[in-house]
C-alpha atoms as a PDB file:
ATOM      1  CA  UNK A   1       2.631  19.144 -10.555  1.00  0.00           C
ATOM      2  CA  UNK A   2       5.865  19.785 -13.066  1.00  0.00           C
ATOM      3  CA  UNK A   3       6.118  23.619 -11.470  1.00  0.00           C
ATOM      4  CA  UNK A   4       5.830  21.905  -7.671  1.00  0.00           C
ATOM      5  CA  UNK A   5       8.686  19.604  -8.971  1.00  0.00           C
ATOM      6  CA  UNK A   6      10.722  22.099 -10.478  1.00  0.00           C
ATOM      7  CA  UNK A   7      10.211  24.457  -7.630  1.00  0.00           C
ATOM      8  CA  UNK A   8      11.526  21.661  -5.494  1.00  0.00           C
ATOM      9  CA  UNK A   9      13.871  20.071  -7.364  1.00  0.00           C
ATOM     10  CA  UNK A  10      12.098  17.053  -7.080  1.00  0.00           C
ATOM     11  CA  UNK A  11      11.855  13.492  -9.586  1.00  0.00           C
ATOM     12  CA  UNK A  12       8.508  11.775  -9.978  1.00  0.00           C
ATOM     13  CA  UNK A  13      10.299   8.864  -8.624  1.00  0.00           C
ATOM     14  CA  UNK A  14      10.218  10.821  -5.028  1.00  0.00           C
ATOM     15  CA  UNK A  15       6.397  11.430  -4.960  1.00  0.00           C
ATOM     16  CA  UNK A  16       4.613   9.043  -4.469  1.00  0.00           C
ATOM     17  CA  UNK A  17       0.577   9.547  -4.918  1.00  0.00           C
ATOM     18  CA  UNK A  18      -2.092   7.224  -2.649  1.00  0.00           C
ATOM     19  CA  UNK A  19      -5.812   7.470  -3.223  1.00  0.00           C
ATOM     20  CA  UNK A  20      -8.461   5.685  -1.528  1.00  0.00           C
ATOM     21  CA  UNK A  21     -10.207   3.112  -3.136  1.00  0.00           C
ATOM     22  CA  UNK A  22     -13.587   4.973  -3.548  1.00  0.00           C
ATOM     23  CA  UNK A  23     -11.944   7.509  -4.972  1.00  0.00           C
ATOM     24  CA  UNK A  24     -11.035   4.847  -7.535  1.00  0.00           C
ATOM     25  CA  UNK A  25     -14.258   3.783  -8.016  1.00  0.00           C
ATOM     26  CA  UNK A  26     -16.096   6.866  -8.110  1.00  0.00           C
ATOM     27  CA  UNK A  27     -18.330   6.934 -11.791  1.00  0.00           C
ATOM     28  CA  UNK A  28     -18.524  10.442 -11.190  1.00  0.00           C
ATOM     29  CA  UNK A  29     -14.692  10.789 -11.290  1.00  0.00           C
ATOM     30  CA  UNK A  30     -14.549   8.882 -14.656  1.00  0.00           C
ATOM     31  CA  UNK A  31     -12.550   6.221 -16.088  1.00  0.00           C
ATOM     32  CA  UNK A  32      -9.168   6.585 -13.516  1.00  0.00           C
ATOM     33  CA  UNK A  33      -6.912   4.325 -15.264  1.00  0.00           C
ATOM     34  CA  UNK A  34      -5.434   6.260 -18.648  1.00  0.00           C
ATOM     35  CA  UNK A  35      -5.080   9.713 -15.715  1.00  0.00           C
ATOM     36  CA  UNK A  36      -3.320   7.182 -13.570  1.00  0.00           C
ATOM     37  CA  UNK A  37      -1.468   5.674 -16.018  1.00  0.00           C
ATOM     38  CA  UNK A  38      -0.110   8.991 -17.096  1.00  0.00           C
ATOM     39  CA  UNK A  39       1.295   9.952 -13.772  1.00  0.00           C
ATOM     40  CA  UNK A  40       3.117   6.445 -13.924  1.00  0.00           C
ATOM     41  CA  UNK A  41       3.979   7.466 -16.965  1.00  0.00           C
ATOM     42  CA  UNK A  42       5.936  10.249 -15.840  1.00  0.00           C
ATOM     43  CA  UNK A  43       7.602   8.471 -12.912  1.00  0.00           C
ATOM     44  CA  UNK A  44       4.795   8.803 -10.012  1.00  0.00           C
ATOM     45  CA  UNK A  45       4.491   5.465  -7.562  1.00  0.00           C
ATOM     46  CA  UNK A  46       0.768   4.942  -7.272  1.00  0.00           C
ATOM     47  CA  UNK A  47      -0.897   3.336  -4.122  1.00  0.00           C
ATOM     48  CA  UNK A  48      -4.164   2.212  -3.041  1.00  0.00           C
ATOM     49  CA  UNK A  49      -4.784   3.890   0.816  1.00  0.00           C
ATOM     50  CA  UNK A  50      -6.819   1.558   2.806  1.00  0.00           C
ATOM     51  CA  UNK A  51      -7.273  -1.605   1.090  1.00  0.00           C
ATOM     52  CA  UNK A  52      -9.721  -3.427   2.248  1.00  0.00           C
ATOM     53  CA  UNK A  53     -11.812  -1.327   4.020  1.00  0.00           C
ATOM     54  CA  UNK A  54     -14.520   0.871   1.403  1.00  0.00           C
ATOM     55  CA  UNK A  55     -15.602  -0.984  -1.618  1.00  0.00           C
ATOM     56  CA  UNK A  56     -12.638  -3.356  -2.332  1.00  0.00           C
ATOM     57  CA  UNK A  57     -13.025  -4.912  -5.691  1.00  0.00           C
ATOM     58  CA  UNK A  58     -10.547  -6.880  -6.845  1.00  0.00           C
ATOM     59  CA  UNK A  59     -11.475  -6.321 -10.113  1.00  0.00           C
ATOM     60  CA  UNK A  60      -9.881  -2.468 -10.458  1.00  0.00           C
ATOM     61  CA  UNK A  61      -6.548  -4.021  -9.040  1.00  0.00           C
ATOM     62  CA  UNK A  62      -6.514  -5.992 -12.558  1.00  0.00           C
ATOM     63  CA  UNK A  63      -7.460  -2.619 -14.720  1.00  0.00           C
ATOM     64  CA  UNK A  64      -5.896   0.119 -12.530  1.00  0.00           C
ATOM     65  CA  UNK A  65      -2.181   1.058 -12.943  1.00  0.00           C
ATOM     66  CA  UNK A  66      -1.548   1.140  -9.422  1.00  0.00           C
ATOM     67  CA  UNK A  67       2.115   0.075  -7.655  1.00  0.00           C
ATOM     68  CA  UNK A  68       1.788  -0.397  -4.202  1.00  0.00           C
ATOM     69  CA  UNK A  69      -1.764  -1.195  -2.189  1.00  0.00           C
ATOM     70  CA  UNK A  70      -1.808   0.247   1.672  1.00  0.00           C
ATOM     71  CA  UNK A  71      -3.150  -2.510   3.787  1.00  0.00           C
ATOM     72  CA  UNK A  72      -5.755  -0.810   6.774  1.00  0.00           C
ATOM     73  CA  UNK A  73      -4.843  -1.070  10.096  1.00  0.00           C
ATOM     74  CA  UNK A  74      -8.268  -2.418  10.299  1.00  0.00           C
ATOM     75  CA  UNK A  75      -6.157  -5.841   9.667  1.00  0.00           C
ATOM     76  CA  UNK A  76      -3.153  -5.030  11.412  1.00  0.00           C
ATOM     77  CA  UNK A  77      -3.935  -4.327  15.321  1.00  0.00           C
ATOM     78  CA  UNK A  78      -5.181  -7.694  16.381  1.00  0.00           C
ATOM     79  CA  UNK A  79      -2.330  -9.414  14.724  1.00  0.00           C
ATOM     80  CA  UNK A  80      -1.030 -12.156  14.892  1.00  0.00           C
ATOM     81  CA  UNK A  81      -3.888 -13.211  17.666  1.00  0.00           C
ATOM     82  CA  UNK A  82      -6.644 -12.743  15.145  1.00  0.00           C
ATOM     83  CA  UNK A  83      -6.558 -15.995  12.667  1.00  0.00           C
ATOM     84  CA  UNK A  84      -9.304 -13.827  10.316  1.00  0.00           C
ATOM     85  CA  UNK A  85      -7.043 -11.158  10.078  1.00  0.00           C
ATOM     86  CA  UNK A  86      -3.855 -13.437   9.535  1.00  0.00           C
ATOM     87  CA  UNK A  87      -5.671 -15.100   7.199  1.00  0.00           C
ATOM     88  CA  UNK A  88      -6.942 -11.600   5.126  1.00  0.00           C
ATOM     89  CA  UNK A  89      -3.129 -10.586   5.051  1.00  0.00           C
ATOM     90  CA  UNK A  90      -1.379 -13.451   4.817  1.00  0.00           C
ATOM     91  CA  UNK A  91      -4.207 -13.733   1.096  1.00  0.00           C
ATOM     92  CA  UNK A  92      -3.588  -9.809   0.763  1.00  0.00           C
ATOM     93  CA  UNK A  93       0.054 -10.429   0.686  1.00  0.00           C
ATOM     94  CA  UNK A  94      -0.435 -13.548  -1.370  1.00  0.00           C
ATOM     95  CA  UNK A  95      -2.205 -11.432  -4.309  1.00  0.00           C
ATOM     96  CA  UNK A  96       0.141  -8.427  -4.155  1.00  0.00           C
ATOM     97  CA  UNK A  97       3.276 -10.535  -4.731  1.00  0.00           C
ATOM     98  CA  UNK A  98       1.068 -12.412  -7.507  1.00  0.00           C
ATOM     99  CA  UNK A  99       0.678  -9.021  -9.001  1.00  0.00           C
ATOM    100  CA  UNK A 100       3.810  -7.424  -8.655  1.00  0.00           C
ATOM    101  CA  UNK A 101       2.103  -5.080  -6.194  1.00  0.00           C
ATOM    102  CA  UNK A 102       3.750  -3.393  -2.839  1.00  0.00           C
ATOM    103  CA  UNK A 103       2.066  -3.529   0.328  1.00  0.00           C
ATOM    104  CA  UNK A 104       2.519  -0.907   3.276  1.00  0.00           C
ATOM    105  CA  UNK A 105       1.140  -2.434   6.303  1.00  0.00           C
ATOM    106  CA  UNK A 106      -0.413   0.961   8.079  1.00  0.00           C
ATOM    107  CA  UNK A 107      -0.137   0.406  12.323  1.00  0.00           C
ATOM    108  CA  UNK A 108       2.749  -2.021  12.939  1.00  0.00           C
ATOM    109  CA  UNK A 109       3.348  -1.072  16.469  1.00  0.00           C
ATOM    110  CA  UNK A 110       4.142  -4.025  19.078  1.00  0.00           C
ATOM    111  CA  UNK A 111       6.781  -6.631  18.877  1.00  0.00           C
ATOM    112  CA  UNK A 112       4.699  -9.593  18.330  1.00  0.00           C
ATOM    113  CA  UNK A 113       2.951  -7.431  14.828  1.00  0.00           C
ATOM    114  CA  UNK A 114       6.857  -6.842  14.452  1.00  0.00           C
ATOM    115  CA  UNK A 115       7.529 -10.146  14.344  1.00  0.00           C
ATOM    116  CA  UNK A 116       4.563 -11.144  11.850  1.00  0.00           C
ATOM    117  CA  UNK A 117       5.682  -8.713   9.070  1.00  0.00           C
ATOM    118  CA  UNK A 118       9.354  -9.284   9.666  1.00  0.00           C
ATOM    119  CA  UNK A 119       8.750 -13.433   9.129  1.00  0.00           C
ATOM    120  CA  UNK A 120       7.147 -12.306   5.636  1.00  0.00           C
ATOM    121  CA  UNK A 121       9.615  -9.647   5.255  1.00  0.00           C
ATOM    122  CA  UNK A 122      12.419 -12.371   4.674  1.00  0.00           C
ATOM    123  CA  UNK A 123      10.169 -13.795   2.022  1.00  0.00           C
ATOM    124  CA  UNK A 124       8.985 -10.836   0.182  1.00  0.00           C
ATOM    125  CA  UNK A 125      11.718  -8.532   0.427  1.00  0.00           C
ATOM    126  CA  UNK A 126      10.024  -5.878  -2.287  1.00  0.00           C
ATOM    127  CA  UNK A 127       7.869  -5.370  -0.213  1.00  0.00           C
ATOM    128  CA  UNK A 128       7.633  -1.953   2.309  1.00  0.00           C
ATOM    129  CA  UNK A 129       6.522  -2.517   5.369  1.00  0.00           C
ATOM    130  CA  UNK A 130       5.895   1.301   7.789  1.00  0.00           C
ATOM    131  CA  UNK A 131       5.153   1.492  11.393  1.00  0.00           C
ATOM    132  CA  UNK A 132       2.434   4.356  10.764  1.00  0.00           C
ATOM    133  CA  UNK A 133       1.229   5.932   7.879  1.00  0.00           C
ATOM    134  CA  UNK A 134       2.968   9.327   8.264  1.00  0.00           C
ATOM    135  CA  UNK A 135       6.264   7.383   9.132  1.00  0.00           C
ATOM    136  CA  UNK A 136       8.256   4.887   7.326  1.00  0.00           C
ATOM    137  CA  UNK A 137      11.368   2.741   8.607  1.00  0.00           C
ATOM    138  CA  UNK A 138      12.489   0.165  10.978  1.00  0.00           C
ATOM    139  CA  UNK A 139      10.849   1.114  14.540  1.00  0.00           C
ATOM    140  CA  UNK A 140      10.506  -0.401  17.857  1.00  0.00           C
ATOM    141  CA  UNK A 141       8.150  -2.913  16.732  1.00  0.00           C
ATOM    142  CA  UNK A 142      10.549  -4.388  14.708  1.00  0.00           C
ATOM    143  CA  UNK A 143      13.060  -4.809  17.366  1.00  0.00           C
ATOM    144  CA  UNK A 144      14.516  -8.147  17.802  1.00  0.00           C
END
């Protein structure tokens, strides 16, 4: 990774890494946190891809050094109709600002799921907030 940033003239700080949580998890991967830790270490945002959706334990979130957590759009597409899904991000966002933890919400994409995130927006401003996973920013859904 230090010849890719030097290539590029790239910081850590502009990388940032996301692995799934079974990747996390995996015993056959080893103990992730001190290899994680490292790339912190050396500037690199780490995030959790997916949350929610393989073998969430809450448990890792404690032990991993991990920055940000990517909330599925499992959660997101029936919002804010769906009180179970409210409820699971409204908790989910809860926990991460607990933690000190970002949250991307992954498929933010009509005005009323515009209007959910931007409500909590106001309240947890650390927080980043995409429209897909590929791109980040303010898009139509959060239109006023």
């Amino acid at each position: 990774m230090t010849t890719c940033l030097k290539r590029y003239q790239l910081k850590p700080s502009q990388i940032g890494l996301e692995l799934i949580e079974s990747v996390l998890l995996d015993e056959r991967a080893g103990d992730m946190g001190p290899r994680l830790q490292a790339l912190r270490d050396h500037g690199f945002a780490i995030a959790i891809d997916d949350f929610g959706t393989g073998y969430s334990s809450l448990g890792y979130l404690k032990r991993l050094p991990v920055d940000k957590i990517k909330l599925d759009r499992a959660f997101i597409k029936e919002l804010p109709h769906d009180q179970a899904d409210a409820s699971i991000v409204k908790a989910v966002l809860a926990m991460a600002e607990g933690m000190g933890l970002g949250v991307i919400a992954e498929g933010v994409e009509t005005k009323e799921q515009g209007k959910f995130w931007r409500i909590r927006v106001y309240v947890r401003t650390r927080f980043l907030l995409c429209q897909t996973a590929t791109r980040c920013g303010i898009g139509k859904a959060f239109a006023a």
